[in-house]
Protein backbone atom coordinates (compact mmCIF):
# COMPACT_ATOMS: atom_id res chain seq x y z
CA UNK A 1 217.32 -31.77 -91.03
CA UNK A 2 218.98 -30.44 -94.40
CA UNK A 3 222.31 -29.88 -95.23
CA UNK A 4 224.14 -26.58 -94.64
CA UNK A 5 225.46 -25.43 -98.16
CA UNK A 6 229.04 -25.89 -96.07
CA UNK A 7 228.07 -29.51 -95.60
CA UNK A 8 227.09 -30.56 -98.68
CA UNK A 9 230.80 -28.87 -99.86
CA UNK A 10 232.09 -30.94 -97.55
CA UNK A 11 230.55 -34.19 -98.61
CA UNK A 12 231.40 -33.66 -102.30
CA UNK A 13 234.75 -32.74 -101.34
CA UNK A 14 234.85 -36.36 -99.19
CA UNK A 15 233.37 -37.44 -101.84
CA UNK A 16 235.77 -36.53 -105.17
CA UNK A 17 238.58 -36.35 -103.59
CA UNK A 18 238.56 -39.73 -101.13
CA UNK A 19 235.97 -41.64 -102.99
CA UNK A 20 233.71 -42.16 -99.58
CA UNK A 21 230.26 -43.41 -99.68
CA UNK A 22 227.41 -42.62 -97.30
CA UNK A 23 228.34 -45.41 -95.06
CA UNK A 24 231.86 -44.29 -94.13
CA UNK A 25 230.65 -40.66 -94.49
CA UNK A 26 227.89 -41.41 -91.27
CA UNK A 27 230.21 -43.30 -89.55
CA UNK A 28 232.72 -41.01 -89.32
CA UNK A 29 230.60 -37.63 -88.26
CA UNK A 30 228.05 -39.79 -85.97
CA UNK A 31 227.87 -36.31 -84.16
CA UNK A 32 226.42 -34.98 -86.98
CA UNK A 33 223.17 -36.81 -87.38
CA UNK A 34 223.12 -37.06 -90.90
CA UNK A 35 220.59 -39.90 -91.98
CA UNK A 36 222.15 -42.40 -94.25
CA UNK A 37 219.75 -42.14 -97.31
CA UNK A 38 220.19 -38.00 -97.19
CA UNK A 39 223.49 -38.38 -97.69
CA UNK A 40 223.19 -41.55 -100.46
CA UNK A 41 220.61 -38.79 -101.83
CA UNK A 42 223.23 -36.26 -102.15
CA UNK A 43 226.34 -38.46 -103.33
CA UNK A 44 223.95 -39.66 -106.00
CA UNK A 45 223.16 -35.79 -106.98
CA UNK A 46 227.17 -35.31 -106.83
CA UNK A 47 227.53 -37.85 -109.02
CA UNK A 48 224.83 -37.33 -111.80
CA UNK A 49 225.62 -33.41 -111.67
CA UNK A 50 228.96 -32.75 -110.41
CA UNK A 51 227.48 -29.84 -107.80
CA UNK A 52 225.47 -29.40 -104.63
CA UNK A 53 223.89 -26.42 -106.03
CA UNK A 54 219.62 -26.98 -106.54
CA UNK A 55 218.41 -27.59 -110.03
CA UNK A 56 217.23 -23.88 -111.65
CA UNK A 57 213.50 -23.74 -111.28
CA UNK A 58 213.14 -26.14 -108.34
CA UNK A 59 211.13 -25.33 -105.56
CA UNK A 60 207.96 -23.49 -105.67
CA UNK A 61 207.36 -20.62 -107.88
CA UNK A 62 207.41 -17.21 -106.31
CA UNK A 63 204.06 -15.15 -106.07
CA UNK A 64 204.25 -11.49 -107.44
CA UNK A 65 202.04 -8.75 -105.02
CA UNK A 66 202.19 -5.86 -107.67
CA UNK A 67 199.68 -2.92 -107.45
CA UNK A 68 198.02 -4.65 -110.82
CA UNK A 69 197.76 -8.13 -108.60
CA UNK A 70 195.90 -6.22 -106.35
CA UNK A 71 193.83 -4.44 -107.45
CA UNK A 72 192.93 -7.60 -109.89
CA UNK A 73 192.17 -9.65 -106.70
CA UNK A 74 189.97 -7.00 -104.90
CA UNK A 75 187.75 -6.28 -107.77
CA UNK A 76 187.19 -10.41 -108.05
CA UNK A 77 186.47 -10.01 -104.27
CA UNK A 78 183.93 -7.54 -104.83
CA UNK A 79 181.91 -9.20 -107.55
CA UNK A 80 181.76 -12.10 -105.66
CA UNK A 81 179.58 -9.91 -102.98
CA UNK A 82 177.65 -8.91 -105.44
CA UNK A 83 176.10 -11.84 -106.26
């Protein structure tokens, strides 16, 4: 399951200001759940980057449905009937 923005704030605080690794970090919220290498994941990002924000242009580009999209897309799906 992925981290609430709250918890990853919370790990990075755990993590700056106490110096905690993942190991003491599990151990210490067992009610949580977290899974030890999600958490090494995110101390490591912490680390490298200082934040727990997501790198800009991660992720998977938005699609754009304008009227010129569409109308593109229909007259492709109407040649291809034609043939």
């Amino acid at each position: 399951m992925p981290f609430t923005f709250e918890e990853k704030c919370f790990i990075k605080v755990l993590r700056q200001e106490n110096k905690w690794g993942a190991k003491r970090i599990c151990s210490e919220f067992r009610q949580k759940k977290w899974a030890f290498s999600s958490v090494n994941d995110l101390l490591r990002k912490i680390d490298r980057t200082g934040s727990v924000e997501r790198k800009v242009g991660s992720g998977h580009p938005r699609s754009i449905r304008t009227q010129r999209n569409i109308s593109l897309v229909n007259d492709l799906m109407q040649s291809r009937g034609q043939s």
